[in-house]
Protein backbone atom coordinates (compact mmCIF):
# COMPACT_ATOMS: atom_id res chain seq x y z
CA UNK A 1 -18.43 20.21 -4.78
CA UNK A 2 -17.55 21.85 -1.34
CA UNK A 3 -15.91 20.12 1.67
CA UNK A 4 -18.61 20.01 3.73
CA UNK A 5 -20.86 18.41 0.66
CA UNK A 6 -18.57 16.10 -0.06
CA UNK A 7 -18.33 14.97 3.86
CA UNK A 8 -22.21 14.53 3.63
CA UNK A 9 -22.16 12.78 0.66
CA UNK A 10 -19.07 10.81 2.00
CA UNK A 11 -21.68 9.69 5.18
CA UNK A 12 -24.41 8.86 2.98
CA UNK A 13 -22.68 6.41 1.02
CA UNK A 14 -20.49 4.81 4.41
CA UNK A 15 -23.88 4.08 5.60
CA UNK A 16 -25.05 2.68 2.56
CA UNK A 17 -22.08 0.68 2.32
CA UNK A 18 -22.53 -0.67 5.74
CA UNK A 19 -25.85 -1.76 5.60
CA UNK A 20 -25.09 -3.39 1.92
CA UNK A 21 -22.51 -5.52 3.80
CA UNK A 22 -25.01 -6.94 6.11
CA UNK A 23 -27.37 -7.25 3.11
CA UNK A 24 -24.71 -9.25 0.85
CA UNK A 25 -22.72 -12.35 1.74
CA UNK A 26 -22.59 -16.57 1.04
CA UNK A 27 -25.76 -16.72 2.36
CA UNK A 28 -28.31 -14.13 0.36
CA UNK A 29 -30.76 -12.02 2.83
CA UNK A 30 -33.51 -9.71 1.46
CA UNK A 31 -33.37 -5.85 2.94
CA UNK A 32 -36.09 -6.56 5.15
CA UNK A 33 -34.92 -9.49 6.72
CA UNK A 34 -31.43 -7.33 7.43
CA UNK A 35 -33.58 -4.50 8.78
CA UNK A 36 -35.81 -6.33 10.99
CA UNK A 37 -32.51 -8.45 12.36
CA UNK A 38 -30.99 -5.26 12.70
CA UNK A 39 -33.87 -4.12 15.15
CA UNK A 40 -33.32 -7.08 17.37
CA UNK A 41 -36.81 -9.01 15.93
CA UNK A 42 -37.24 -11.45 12.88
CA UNK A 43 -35.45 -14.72 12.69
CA UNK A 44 -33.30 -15.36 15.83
CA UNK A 45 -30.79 -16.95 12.84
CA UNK A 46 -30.88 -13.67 10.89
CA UNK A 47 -29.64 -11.69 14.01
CA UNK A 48 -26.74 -13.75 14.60
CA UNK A 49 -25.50 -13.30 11.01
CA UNK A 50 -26.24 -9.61 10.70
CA UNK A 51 -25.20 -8.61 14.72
CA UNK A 52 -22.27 -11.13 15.07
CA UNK A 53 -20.78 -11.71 11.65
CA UNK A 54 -21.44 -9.08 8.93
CA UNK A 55 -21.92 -6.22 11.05
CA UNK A 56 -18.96 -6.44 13.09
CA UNK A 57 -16.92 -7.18 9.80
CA UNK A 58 -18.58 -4.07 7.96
CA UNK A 59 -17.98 -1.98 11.37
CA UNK A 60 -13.78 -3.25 11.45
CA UNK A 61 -13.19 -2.66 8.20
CA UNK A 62 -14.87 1.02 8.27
CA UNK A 63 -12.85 2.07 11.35
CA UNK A 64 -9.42 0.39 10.38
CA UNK A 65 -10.02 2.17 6.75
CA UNK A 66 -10.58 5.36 8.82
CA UNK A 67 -7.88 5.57 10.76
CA UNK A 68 -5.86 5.09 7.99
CA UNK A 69 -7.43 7.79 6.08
CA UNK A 70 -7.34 10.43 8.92
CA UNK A 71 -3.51 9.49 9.18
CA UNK A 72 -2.13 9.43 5.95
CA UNK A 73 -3.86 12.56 5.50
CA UNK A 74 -1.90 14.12 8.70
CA UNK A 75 0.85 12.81 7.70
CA UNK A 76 0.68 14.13 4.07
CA UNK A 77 0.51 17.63 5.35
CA UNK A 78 3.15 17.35 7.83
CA UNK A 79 5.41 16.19 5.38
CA UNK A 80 4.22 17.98 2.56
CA UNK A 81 4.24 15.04 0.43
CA UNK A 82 1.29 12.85 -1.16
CA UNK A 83 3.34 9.77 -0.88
CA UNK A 84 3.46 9.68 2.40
CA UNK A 85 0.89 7.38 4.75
CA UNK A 86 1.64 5.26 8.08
CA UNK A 87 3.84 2.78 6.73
CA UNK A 88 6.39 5.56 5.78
CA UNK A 89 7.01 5.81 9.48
CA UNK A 90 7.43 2.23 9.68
CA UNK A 91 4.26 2.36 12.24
CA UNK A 92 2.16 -0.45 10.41
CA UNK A 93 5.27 -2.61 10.31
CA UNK A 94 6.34 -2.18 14.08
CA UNK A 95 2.59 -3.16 14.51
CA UNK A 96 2.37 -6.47 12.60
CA UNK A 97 5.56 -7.22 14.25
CA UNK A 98 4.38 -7.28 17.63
CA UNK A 99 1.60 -9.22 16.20
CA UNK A 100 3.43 -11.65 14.40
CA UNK A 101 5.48 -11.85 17.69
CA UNK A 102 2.95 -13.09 20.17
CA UNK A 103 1.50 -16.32 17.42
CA UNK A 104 5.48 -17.28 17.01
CA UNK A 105 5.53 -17.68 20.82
CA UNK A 106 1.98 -18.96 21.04
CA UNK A 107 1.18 -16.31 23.34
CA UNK A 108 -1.98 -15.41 20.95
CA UNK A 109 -3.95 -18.55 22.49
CA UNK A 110 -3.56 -17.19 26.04
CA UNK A 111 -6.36 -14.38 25.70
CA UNK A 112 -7.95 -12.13 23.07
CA UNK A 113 -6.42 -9.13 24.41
CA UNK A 114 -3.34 -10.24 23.58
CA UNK A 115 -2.46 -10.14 19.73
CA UNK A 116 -4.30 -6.51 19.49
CA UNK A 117 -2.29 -5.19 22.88
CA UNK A 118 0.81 -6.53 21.06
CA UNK A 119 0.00 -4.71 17.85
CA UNK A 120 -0.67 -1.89 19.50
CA UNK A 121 3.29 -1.91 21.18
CA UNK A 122 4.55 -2.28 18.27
CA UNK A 123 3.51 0.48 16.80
CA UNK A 124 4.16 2.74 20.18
CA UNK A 125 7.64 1.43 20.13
CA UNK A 126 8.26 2.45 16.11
CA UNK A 127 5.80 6.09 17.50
CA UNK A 128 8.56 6.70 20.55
CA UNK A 129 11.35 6.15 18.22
CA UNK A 130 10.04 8.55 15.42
CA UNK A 131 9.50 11.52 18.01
CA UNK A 132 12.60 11.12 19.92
CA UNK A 133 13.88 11.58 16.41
CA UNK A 134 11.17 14.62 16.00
CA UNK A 135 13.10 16.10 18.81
CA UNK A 136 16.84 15.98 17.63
CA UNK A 137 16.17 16.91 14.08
CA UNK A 138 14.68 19.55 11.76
CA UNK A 139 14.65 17.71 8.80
CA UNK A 140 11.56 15.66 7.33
CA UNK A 141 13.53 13.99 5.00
CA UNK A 142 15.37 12.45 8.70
CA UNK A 143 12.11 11.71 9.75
CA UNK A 144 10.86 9.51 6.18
CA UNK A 145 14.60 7.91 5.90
CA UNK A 146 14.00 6.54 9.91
CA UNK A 147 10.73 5.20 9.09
CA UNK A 148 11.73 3.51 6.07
CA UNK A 149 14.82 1.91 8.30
CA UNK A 150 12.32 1.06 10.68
CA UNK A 151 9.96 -0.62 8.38
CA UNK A 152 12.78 -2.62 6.75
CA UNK A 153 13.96 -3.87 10.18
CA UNK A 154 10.44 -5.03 11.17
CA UNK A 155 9.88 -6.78 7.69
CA UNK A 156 13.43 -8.21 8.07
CA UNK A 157 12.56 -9.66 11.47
CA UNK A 158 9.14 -11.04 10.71
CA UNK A 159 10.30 -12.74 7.74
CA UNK A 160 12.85 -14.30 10.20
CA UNK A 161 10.25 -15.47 12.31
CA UNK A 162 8.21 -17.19 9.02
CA UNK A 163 11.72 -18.16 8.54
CA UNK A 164 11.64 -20.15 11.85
CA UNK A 165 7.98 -20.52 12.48
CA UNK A 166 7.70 -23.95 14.48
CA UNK A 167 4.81 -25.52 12.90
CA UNK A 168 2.85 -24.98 9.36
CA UNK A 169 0.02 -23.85 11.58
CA UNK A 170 1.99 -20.67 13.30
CA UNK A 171 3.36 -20.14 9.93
CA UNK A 172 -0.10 -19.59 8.34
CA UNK A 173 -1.17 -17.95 11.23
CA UNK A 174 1.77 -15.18 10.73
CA UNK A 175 1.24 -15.01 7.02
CA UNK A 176 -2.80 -14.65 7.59
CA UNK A 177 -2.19 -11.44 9.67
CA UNK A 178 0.25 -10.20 7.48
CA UNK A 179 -1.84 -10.56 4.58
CA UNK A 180 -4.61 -8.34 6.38
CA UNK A 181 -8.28 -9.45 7.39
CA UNK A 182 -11.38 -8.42 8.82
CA UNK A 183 -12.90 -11.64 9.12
CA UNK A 184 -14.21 -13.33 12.05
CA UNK A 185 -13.99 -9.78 13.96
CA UNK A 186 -16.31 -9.29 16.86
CA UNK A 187 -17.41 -6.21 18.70
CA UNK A 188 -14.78 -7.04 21.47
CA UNK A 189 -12.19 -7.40 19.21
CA UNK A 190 -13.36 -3.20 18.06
CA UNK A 191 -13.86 -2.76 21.99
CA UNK A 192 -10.22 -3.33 22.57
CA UNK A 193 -8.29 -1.59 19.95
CA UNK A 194 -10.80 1.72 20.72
CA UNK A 195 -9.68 3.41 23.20
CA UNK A 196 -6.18 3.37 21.73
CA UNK A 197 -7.93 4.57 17.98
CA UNK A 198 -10.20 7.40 19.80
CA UNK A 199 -6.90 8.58 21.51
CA UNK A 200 -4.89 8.73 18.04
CA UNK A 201 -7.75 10.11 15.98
CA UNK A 202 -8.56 12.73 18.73
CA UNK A 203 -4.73 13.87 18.67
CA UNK A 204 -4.29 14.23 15.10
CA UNK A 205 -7.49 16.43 14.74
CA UNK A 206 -6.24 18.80 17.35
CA UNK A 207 -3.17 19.09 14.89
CA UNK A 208 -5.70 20.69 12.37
CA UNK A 209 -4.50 24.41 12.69
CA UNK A 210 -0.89 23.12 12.50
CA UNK A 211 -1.17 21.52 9.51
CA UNK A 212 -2.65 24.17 7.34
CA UNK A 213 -0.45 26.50 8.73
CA UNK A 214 2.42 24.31 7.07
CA UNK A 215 1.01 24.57 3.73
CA UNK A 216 2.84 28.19 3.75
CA UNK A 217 6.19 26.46 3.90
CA UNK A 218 7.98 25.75 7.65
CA UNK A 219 9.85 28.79 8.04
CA UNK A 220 6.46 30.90 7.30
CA UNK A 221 4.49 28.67 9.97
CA UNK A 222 7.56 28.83 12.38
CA UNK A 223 7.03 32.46 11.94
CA UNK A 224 3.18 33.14 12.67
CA UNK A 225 4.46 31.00 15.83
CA UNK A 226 3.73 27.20 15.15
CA UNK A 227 6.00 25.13 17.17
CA UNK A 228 7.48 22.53 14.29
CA UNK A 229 8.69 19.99 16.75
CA UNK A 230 5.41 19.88 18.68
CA UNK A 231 3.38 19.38 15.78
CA UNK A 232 5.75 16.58 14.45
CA UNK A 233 5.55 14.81 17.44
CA UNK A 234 1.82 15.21 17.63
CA UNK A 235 1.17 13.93 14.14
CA UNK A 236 3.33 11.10 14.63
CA UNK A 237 1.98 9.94 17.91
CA UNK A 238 -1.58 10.59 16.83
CA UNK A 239 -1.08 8.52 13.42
CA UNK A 240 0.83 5.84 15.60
CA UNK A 241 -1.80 5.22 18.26
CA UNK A 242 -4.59 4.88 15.03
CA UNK A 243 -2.92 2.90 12.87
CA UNK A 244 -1.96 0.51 15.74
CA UNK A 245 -5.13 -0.02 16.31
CA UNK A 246 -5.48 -0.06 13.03
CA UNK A 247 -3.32 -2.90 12.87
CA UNK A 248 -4.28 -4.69 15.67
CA UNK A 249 -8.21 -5.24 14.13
CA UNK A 250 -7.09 -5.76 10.68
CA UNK A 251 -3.29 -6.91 9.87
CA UNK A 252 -1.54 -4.97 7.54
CA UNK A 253 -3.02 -2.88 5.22
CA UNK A 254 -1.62 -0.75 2.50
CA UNK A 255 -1.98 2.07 0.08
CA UNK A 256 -5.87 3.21 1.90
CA UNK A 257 -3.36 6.22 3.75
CA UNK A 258 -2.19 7.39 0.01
CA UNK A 259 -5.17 6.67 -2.28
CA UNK A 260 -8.07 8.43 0.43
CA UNK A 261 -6.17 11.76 1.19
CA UNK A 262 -5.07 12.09 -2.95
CA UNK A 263 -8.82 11.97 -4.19
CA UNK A 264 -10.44 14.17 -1.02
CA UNK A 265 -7.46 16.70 -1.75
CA UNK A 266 -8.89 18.91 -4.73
CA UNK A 267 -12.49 19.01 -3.18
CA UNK A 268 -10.92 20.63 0.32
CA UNK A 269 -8.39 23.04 -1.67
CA UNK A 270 -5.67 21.13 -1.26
CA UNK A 271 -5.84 22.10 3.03
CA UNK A 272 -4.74 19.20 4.84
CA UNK A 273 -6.48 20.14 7.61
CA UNK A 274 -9.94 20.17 5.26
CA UNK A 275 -9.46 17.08 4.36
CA UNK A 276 -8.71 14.51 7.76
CA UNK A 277 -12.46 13.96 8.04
CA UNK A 278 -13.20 13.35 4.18
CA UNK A 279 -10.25 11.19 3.77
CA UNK A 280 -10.98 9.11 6.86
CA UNK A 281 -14.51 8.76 5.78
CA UNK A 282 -13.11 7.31 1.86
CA UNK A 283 -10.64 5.44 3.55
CA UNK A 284 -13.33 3.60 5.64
CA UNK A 285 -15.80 3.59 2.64
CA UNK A 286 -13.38 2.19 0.25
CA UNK A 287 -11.92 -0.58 2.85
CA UNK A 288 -16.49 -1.97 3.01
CA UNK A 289 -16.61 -2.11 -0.08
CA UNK A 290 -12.95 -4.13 -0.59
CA UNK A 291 -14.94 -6.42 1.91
CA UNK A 292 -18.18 -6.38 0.14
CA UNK A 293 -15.82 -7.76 -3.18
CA UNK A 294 -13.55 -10.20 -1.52
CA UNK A 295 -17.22 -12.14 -0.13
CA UNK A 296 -18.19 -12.00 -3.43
CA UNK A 297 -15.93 -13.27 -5.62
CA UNK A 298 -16.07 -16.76 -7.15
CA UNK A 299 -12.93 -17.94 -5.57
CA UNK A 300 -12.19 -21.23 -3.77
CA UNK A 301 -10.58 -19.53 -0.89
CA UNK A 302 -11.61 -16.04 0.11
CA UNK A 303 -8.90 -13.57 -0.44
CA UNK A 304 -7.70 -10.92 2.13
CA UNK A 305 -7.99 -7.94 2.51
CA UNK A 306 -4.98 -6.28 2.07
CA UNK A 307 -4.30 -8.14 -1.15
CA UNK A 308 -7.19 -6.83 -2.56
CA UNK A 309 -6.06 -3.33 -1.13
CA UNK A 310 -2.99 -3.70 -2.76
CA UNK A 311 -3.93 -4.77 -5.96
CA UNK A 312 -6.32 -1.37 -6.27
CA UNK A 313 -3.91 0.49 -4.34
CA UNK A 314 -0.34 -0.26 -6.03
CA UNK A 315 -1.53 0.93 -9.43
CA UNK A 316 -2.91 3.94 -7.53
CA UNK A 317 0.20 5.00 -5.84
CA UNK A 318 2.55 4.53 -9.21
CA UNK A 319 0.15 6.94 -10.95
CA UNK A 320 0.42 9.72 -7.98
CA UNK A 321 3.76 9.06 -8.01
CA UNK A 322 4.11 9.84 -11.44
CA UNK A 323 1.96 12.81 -11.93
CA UNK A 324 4.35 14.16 -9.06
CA UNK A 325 7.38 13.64 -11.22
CA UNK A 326 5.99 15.26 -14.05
CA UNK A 327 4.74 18.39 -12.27
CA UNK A 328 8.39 18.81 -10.87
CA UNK A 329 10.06 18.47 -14.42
């Protein structure tokens, strides 16, 4: 299958996806009921559930699994390494810190612009420090060992804050973000955190050219005149700005960045720059239909997100990490 067929197909099945989520839930609707509801006629009920509960949900959890996608895929070519994905740069954990900040303070209650504006300075702080570091060194490996000290500072500090939470209800608060969620998101809560995702996502496609000119090796795309420190810092601010946002819908989510870009790879020949659109297309189709399972499984207490996520996508990264190890022995 080509790129381009596999974007198409990629589309098809988002949109499938999405309407399935408004079609599937505690509380069964029949398709036509969901279509009608979704034209604005029908049961004045049935519209609220479809346009102000599953709908918005679906519509979160596609974008936050997008700009995940679209980064770890940048992110993968600039560093030349499958592994990689926005919490290497300690972006998603810079993120839920600022979150986790703002409900230890009880700031969160103050406005809804808050916790997502919060999120999204988080991860601009970890985004300045990783491209001032862009700009003093050549090295990549610099780059990955920052963002790993950065995401094991901001871990270290938010479990410090659980550590000091001052009730059980900011404590569950904290641990409910950092567990990841898209439920109970609203169109406003998507209306704040886009401009910030737009911003990313439009930077880190104008890196295109600059990333498949890396697949030659740095020294080859230094010579055919790619400036390396540019494109780092474009990447990383790009991938930053999206994954804040990101963040500041969702909570923390893991492993969409690695899994997304690893399965698009083959059908794009292995071109980073092929492959941003497929992967942030999986990475939002495979985040709807994590949603789609957690409503529907039997459990007392719905699970999150991001432990689903991480259930599918720990396994996932072990095996890429392994096939890597055995195609360098």
């Amino acid at each position: 299958m080509s790129g381009r067929g596999l974007t198409v197909l990629l589309i098809a099945a988002s949109a499938l996806a999405m309407f399935a989520a408004c079609l599937l839930g505690s509380t069964s609707m029949g398709f036509g009921r969901v279509l009608t509801a979704l034209i604005g006629q029908g049961d004045v009920a049935d519209q609220i559930i479809v346009w102000q509960i599953r709908l918005p949900r679906a519509l979160a959890a596609f974008v936050v699994g997008t700009a995940l996608g679209v980064s770890g895929a940048a992110l993968q070519g600039l560093l030349r390494n499958p592994l990689a994905e926005p919490g290497v740069l300690g972006v998603s954990a810079s993120a839920a810190l600022g979150a986790t900040l703002v409900i230890y303070y009880g700031l969160a209650s103050l406005s809804p612009w808050v916790m997502p504006v919060a999120a999204i300075a988080g991860a601009l702080v970890a985004t300045a420090v990783i491209a001032l570091a862009a700009l003093r060194t050549r090295s990549v490996v610099t780059l990955i060992l920052i963002g790993v000290g950065l995401s094991s500072f901001a871990g270290a500090l938010m479990s410090l804050l659980m550590n000091f939470a001052p009730n059980p209800f900011s404590l569950s608060d904290m641990i409910n973000w950092m567990l990841g969620s898209v439920a109970n998101r609203s169109f406003d809560d998507l209306a704040i955190a886009a401009p910030f995702m737009l911003a990313g996502l439009g930077i880190l496609f104008a890196t295109k050219r600059g990333l498949s000119a890396l697949t030659l090796g740095e020294e080859a795309a230094s010579g055919i005149g790619l400036d390396l420190q540019k494109q780092r810092i474009f990447v990383v601010l790009g991938a930053g700005l999206a994954t804040g946002a990101a963040v500041s819908i969702a909570g923390a989510i893991g492993f969409v960045g690695i899994v997304a870009p690893h399965i698009v790879r083959p059908f794009v020949g292995h071109d980073p720059a092929r492959s941003l659109l497929p992967s942030g297309l999986l990475g939002g189709l495979l985040l709807v239909v994590a949603d789609i399972l957690v409503r529907l499984l039997p459990t007392a207490f719905e699970l999150k997100l991001g432990v689903v996520a991480a259930l599918i996508g720990a396994p996932a990264f072990v095996w890429i990490a392994m096939q890597r190890g055995a195609g360098h022995e």
